[in-house]
Each structure stands twice: as C-alpha cells, then as structure tokens.
N, C-alpha and C. Protein backbone atom coordinates (compact mmCIF):
# COMPACT_ATOMS: atom_id res chain seq x y z
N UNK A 1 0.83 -1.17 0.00
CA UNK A 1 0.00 0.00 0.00
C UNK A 1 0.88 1.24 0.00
N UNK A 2 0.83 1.98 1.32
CA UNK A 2 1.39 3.12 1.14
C UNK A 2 2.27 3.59 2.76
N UNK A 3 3.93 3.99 2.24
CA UNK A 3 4.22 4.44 4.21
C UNK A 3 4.24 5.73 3.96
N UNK A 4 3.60 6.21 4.65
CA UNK A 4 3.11 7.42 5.38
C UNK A 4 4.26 8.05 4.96
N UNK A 5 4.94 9.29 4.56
CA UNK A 5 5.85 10.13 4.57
C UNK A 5 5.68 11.36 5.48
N UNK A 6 6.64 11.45 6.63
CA UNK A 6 6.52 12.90 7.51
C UNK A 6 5.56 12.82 8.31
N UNK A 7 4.57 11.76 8.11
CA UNK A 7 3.61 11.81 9.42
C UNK A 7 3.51 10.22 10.31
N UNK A 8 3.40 10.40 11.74
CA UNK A 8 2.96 8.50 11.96
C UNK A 8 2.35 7.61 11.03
N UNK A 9 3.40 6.55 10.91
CA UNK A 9 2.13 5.25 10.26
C UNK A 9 1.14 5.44 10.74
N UNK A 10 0.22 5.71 12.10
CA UNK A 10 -0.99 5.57 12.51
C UNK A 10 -1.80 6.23 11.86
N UNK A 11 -1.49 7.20 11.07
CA UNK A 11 -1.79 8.68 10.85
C UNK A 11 -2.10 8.54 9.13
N UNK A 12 -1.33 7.19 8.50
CA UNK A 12 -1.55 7.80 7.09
C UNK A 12 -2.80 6.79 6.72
N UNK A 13 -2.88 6.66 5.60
CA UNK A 13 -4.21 6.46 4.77
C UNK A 13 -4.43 4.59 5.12
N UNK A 14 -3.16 4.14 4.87
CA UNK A 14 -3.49 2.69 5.22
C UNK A 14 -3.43 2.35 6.55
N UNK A 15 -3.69 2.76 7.45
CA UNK A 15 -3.86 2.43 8.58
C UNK A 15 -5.46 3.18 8.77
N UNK A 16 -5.79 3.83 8.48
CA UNK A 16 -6.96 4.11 8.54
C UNK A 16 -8.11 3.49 7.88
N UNK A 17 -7.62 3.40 6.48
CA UNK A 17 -8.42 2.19 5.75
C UNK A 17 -8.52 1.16 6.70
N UNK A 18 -7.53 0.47 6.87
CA UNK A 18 -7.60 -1.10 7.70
C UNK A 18 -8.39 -0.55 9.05
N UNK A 19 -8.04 0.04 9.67
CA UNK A 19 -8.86 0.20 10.47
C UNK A 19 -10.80 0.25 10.12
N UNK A 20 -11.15 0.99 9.19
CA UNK A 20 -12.79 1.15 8.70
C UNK A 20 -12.89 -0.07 8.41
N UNK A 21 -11.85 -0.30 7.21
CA UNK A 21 -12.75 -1.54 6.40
C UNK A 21 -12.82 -2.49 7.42
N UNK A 22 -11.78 -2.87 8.50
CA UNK A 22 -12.09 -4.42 9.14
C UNK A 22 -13.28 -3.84 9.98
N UNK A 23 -13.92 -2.37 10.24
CA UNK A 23 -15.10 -2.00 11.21
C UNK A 23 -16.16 -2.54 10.14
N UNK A 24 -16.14 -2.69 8.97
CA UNK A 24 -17.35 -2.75 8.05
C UNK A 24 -17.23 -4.76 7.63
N UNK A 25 -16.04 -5.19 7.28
CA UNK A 25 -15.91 -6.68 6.99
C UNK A 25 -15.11 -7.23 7.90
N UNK A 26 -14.86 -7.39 9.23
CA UNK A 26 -14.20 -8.08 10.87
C UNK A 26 -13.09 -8.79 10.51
N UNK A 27 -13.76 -9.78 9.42
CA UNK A 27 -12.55 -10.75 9.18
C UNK A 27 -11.88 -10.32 8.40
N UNK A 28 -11.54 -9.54 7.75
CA UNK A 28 -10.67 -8.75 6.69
C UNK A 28 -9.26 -8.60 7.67
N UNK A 29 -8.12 -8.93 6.88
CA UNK A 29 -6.87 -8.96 7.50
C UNK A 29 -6.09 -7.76 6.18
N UNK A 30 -5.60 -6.74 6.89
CA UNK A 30 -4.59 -5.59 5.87
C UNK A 30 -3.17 -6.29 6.76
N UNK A 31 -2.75 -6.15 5.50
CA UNK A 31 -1.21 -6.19 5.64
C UNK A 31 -0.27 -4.63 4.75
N UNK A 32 0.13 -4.05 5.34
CA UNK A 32 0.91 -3.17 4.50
C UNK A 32 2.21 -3.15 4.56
N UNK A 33 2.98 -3.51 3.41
CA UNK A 33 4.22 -3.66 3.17
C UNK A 33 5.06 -2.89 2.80
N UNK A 34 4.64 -1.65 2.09
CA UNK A 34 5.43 -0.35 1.54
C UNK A 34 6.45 -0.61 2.50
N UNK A 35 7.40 0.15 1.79
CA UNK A 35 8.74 0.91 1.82
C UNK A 35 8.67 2.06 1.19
N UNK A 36 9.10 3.20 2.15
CA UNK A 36 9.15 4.74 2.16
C UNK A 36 10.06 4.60 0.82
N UNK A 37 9.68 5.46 -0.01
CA UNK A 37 10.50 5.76 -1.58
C UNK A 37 10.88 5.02 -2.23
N UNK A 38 10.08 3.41 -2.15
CA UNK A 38 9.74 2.43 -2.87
C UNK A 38 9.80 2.86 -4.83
N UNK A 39 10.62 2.28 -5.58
CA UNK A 39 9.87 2.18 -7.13
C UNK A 39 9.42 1.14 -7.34
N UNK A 40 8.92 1.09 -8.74
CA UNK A 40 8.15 -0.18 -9.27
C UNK A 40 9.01 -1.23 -9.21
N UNK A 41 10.57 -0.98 -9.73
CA UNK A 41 10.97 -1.94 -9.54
C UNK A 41 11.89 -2.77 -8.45
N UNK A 42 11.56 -1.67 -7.23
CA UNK A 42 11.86 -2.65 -5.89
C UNK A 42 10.60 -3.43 -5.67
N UNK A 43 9.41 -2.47 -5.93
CA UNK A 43 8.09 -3.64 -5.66
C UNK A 43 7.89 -5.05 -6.52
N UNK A 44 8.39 -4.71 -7.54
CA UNK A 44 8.56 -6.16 -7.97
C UNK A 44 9.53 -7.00 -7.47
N UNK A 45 10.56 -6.83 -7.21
CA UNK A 45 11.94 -7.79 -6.65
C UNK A 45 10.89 -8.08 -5.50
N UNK A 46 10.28 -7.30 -4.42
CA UNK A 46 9.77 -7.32 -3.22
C UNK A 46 8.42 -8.54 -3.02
N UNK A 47 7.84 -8.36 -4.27
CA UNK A 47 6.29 -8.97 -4.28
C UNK A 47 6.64 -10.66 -4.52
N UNK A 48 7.04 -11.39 -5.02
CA UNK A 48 7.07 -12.55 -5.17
C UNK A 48 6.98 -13.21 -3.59
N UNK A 49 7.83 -12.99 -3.04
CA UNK A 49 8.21 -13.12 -1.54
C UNK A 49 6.90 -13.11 -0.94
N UNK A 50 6.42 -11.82 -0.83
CA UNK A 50 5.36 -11.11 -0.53
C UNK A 50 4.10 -12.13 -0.35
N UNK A 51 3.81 -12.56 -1.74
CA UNK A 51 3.13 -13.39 -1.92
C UNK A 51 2.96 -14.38 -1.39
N UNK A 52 4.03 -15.39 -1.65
CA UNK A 52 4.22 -16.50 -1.24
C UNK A 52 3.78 -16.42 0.41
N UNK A 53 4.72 -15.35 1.36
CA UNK A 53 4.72 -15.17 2.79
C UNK A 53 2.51 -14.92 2.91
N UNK A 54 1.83 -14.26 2.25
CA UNK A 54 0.59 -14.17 2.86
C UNK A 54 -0.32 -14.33 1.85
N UNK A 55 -0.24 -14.92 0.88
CA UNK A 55 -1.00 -15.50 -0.03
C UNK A 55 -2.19 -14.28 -0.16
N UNK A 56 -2.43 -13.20 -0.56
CA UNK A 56 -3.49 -12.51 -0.28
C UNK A 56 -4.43 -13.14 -0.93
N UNK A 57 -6.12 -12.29 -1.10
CA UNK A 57 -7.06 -12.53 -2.03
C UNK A 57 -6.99 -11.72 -3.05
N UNK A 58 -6.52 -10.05 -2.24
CA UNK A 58 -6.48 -8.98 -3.05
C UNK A 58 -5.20 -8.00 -2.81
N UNK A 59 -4.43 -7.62 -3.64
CA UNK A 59 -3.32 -6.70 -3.65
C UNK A 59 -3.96 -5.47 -4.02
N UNK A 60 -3.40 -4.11 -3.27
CA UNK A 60 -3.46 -2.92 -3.86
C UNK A 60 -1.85 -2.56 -3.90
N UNK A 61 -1.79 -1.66 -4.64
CA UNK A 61 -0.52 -1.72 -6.01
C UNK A 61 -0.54 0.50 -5.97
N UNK A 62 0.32 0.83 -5.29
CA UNK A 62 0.35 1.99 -5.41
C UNK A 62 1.71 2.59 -5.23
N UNK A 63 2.29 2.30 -6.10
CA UNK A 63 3.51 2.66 -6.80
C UNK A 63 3.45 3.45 -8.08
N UNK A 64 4.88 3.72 -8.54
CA UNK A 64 5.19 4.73 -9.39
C UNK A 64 5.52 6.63 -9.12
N UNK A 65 5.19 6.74 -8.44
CA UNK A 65 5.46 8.20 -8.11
C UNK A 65 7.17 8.54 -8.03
N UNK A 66 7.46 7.55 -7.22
CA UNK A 66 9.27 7.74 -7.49
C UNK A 66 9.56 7.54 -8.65
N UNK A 67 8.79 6.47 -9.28
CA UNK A 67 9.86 6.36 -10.70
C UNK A 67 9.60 7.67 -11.41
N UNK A 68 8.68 8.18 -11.60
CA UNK A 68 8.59 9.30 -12.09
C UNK A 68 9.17 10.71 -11.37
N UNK A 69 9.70 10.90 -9.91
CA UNK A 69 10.29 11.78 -9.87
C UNK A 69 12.02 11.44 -10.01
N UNK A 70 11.77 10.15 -10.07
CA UNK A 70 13.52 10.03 -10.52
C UNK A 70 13.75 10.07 -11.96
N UNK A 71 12.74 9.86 -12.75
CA UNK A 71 12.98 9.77 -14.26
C UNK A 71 13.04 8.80 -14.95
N UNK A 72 12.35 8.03 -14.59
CA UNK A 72 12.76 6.23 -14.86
C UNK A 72 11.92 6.33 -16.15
N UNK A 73 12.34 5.23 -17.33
CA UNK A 73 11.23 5.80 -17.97
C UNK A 73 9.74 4.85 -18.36
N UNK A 74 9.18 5.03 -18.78
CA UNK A 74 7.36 5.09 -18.82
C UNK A 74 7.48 3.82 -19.07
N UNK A 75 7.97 3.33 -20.33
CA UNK A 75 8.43 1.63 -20.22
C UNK A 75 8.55 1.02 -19.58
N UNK A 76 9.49 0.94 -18.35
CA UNK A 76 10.22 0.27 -17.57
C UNK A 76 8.51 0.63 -16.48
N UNK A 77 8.53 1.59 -15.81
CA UNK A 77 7.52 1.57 -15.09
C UNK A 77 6.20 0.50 -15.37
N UNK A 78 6.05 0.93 -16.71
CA UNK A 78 4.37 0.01 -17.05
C UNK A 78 4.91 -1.29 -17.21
N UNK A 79 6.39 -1.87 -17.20
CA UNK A 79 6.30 -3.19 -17.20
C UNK A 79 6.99 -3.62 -16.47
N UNK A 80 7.25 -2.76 -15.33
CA UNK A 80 7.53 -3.16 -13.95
C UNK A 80 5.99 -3.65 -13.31
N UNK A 81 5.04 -2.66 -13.19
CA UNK A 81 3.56 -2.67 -13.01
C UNK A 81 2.85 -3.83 -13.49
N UNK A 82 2.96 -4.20 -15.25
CA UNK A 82 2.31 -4.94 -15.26
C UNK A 82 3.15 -6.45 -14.64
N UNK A 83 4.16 -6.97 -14.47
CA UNK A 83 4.40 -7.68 -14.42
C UNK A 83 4.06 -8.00 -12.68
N UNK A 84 3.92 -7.37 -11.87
CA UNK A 84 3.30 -7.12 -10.62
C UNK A 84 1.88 -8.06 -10.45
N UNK A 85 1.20 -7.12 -11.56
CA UNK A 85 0.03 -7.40 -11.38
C UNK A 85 -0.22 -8.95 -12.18
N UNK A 86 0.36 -9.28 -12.73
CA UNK A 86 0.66 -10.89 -13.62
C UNK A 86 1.06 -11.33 -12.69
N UNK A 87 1.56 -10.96 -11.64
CA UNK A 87 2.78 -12.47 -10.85
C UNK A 87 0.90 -12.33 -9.67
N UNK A 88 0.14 -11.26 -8.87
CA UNK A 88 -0.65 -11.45 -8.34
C UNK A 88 -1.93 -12.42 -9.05
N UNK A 89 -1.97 -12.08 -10.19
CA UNK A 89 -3.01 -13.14 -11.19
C UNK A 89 -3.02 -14.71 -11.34
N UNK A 90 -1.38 -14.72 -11.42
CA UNK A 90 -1.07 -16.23 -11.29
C UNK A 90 -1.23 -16.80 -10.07
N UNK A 91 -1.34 -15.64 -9.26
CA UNK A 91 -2.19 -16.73 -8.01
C UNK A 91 -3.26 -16.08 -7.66
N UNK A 92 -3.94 -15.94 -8.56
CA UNK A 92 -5.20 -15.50 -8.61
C UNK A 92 -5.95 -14.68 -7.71
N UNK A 93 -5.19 -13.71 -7.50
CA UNK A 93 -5.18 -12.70 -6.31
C UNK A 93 -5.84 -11.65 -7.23
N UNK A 94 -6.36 -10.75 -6.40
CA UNK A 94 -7.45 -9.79 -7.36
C UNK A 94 -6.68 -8.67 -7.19
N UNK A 95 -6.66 -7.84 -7.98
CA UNK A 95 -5.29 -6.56 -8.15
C UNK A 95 -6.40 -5.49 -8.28
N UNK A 96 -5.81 -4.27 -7.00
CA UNK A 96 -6.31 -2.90 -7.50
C UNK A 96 -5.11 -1.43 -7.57
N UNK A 97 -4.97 -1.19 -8.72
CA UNK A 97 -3.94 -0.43 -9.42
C UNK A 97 -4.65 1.33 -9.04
N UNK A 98 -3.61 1.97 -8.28
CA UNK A 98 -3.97 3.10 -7.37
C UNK A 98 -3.08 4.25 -8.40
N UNK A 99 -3.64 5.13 -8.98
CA UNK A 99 -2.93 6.19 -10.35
C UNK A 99 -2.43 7.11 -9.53
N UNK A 100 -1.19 7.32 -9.25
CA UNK A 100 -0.42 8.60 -8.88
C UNK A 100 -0.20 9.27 -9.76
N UNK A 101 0.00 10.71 -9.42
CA UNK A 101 0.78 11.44 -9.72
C UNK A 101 1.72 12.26 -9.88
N UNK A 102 2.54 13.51 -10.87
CA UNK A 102 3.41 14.55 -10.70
C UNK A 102 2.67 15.28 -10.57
N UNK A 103 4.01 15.90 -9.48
CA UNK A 103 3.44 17.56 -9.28
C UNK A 103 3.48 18.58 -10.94
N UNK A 104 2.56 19.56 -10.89
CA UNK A 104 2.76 20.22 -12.18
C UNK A 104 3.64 20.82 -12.17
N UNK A 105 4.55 20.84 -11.96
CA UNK A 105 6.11 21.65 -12.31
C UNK A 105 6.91 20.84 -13.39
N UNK A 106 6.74 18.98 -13.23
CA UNK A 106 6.70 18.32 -14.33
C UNK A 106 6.42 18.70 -15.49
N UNK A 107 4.87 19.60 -15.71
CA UNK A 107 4.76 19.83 -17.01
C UNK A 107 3.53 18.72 -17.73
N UNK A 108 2.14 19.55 -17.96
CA UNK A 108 1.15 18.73 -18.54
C UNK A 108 1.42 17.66 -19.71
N UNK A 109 2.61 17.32 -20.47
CA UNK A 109 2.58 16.58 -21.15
C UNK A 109 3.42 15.41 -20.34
N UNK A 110 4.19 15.76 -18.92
CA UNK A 110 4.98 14.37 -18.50
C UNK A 110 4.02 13.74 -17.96
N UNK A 111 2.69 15.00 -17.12
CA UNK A 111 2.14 14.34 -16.19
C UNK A 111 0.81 13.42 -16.96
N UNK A 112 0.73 13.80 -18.44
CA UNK A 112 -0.48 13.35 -18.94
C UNK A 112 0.15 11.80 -19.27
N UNK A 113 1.28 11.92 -19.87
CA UNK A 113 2.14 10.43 -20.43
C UNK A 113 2.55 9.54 -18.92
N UNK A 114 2.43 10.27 -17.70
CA UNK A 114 2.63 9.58 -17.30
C UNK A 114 1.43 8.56 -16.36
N UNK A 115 0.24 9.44 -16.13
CA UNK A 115 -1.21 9.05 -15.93
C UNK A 115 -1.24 7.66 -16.97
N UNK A 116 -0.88 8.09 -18.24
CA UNK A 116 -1.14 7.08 -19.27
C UNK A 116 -0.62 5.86 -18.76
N UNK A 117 0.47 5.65 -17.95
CA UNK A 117 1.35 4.17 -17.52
C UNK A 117 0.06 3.53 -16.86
N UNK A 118 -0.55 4.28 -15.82
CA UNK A 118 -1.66 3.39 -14.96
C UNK A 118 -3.20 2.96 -15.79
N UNK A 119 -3.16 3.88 -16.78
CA UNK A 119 -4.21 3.88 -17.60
C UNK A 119 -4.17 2.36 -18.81
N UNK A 120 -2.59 2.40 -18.96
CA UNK A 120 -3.16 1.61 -19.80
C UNK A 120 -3.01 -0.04 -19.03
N UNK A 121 -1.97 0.20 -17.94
CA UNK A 121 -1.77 -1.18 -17.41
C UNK A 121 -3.30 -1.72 -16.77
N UNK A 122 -3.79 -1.04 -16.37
CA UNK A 122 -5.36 -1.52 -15.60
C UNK A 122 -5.56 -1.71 -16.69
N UNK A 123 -6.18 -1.13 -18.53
CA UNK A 123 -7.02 -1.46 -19.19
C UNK A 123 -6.42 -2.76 -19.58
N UNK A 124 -5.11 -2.69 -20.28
CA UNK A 124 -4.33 -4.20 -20.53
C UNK A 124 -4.77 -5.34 -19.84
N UNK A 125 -4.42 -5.56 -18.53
CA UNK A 125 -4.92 -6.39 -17.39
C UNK A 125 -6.13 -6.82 -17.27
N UNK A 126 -7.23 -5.97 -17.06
CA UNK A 126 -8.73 -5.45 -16.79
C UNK A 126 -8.71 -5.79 -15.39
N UNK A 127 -7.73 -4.74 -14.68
CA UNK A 127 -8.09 -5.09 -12.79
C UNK A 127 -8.72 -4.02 -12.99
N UNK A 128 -8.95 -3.65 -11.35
CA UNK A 128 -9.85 -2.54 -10.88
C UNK A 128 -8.78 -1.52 -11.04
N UNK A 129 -9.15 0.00 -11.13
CA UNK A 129 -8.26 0.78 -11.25
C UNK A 129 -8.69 2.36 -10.68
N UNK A 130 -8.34 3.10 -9.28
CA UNK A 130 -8.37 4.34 -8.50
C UNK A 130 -7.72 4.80 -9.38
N UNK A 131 -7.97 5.89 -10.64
CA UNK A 131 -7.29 6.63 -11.14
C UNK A 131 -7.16 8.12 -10.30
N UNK A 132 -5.96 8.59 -10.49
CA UNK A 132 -5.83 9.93 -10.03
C UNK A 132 -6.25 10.21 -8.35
N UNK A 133 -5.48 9.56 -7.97
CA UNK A 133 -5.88 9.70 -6.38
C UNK A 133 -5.69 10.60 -5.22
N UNK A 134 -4.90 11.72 -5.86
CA UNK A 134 -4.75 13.20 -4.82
C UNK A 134 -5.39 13.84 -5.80
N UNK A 135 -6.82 13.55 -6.54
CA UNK A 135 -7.30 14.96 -7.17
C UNK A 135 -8.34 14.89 -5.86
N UNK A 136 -9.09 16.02 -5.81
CA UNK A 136 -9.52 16.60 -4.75
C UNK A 136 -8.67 17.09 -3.55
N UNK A 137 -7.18 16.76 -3.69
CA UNK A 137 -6.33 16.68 -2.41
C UNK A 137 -5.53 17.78 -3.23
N UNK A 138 -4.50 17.66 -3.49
CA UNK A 138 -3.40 17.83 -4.87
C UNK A 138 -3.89 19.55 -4.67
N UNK A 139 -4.48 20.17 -5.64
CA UNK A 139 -4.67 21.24 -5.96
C UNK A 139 -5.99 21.81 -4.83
N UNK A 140 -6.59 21.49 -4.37
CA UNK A 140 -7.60 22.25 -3.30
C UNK A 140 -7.36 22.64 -2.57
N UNK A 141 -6.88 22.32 -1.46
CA UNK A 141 -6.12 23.21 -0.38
C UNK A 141 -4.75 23.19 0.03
N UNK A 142 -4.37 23.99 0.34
CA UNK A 142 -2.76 23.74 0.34
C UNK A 142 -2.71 22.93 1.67
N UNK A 143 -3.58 23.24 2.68
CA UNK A 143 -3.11 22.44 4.10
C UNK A 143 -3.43 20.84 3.69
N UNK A 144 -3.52 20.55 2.94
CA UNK A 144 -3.69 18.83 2.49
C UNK A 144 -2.70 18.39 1.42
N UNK A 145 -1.62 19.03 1.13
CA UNK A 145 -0.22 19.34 1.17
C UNK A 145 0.86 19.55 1.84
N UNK A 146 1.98 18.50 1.78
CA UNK A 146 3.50 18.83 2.48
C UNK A 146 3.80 19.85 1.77
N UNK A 147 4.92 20.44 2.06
CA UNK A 147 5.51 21.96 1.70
C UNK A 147 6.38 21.34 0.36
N UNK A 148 7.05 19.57 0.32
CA UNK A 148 6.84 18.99 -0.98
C UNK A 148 6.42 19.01 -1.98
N UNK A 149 5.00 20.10 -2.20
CA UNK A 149 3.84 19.79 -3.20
C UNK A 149 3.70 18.13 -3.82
N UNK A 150 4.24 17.38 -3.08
CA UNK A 150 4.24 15.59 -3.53
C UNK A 150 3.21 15.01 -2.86
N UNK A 151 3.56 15.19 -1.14
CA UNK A 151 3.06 14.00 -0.08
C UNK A 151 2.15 14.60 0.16
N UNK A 152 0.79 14.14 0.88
CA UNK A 152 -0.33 14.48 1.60
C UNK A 152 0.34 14.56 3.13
N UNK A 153 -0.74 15.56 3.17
CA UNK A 153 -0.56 15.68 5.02
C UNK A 153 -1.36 14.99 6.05
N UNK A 154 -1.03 15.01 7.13
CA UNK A 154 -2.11 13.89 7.56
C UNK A 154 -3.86 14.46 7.74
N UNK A 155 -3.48 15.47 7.39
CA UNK A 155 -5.14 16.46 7.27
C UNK A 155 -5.77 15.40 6.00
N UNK A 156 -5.20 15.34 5.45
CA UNK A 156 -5.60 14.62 4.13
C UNK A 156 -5.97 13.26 3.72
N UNK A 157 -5.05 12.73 4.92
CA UNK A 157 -4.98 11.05 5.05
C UNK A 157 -6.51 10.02 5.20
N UNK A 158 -7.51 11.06 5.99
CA UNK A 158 -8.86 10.07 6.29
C UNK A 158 -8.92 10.32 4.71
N UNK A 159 -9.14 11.21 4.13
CA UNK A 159 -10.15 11.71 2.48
C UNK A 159 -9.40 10.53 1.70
N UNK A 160 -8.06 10.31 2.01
CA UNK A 160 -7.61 9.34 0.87
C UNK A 160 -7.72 7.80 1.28
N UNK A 161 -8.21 7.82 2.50
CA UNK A 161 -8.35 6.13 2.95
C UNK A 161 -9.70 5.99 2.86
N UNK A 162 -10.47 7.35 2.69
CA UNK A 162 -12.45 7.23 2.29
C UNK A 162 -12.28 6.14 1.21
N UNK A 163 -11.54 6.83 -0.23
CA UNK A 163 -11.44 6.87 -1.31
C UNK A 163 -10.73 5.22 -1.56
N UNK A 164 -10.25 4.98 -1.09
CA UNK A 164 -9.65 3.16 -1.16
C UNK A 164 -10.87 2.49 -0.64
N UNK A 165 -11.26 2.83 0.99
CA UNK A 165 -12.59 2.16 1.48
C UNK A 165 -13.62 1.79 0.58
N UNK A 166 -13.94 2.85 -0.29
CA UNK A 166 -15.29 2.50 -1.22
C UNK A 166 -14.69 2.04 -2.54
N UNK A 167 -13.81 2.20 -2.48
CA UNK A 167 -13.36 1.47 -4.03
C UNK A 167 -13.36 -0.09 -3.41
N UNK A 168 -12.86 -0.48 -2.29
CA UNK A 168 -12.25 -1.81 -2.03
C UNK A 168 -13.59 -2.34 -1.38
N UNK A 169 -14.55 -1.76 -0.62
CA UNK A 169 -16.19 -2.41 -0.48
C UNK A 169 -16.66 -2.93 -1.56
N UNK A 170 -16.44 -1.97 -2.84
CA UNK A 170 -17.35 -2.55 -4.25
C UNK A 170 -16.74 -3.40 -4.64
N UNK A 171 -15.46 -3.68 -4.37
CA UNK A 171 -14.75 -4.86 -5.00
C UNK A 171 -15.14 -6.61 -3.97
N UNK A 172 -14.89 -6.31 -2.92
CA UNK A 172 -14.95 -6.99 -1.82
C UNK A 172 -16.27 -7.70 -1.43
N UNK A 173 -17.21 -6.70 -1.84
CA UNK A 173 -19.02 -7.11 -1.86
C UNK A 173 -19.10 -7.65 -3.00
N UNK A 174 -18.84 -7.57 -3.94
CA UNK A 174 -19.63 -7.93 -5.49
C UNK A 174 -18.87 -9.09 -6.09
C-alpha cells in the first residue's frame, strides 16, 4: 500500500483504511508492506516473496510516483507494473492499481504520459483501477499538502483512505 511520509504510520491512509474496512468486513486482514520511496521496480523484486509469505485474495498496487520523480522511464515503469500485477493473477489474487501522480512543475505533457502508464496497465490487465488519487487533495487546499507539493498531510490522510474504502467495499461485496 502506502508508508506514510513525515507523518505516523498511525496517521496515514493505510492504517486508517484497515482500520474502517475491518469495522465494516471483521474478518478482513490488511497487511501493509510499503517501503518509504519504494519504485516499481523494488516492488517487484519485493512482491514474489510477498506473496508467497501471505497468499493474499487482493493486492493494492500503489507505486510509481518515485519512478517518475527520478525519471525512470514510462516503459520500464508500465512493465515493472504490469508484471506485478501478472505475478498477483497467477495466483489468482485480485489486483487494485492506485494512479499517482506529478506535481505540475513536471509539465502537462509528462504528467499526462505519465497518468497514461496506470491507464493503460489496468485497461491491458482489466483489474480494478483508482485513477488519479490526490485529485480533490493535490490542488484544493494547500493544508492537504507537504511543503513537498508531492506527499499528503495527515489532514488529508482520512479523504484518501475514504477513497480506497469505497473502491475496495465494491470490490470486496460484489
């Protein structure tokens, strides 16, 4: 999922999720594995293991933001990603692909090509797919912003664990 940057684990989005969702489904077990400034392709070296150690039902997959502020390029990312989401398939684990983004200082054509990596790996695949997940956060108020313009603050953290909660109920119920 996701480690918290600058604020308590208690404090960021996956700990709050796990906390609701197991209030709404009991037996639901979260595991969160992030590593702070994680890329795609430590999460892949990382996930096989991963797997094997807790067999999930369902992976959420919210990577890429480093590769893109380090410069990695769009290739390597989407087939770091998809191959993620292929190694969770083969054990038939249900994948939900979470769309980050750049800050606009990047520039509307890196940040549009780079939206495109999550866009097309969910359609390729056909998992579930949270596109764009600091809009409402990102540009609305600055206090739901680190001084980063990257990380959320923990002001921000319930709005973005709402936003997994109801994506991961409709998946989880249906």
């Amino acid at each position: 999922m996701s480690a918290a940057h600058n604020i308590p684990l208690e404090q960021g989005w996956p700990q709050l999720f796990s906390n609701n969702i197991r209030s709404s489904l009991p037996q639901t077990t979260i595991i969160n594995a992030s590593i702070s400034g994680e890329t795609t392709y430590g999460g892949l070296q990382r996930l096989p293991q991963l797997l094997q150690q807790h067999n999930p039902t369902h992976l959420i997959i919210e990577l890429g933001g480093n590769d893109g502020l380090r410069g990695l390029g769009f290739d390597q990312s989407s087939e770091n990603l998809r191959q993620m989401v292929q190694l969770a398939q083969a054990r038939e684990t249900s994948v939900l692909l979470i769309g980050v983004r750049m800050p606009p200082n990047f520039g509307a054509a890196y940040n549009a090509r780079f939206q495109q990596v999550f866009e097309n790996v969910a359609a390729e695949l056909a998992i579930h797919y949270l596109p764009r997940f600091l809009d409402g956060i990102a540009a609305s108020d600055p206090a739901l912003m680190q001084a980063d313009g990257i990380h959320p603050t923990a002001i921000a953290q319930p709005l973005l664990a709402d936003k997994v909660e109801k994506r991961m109920l409709k998946i989880l119920t249906h």
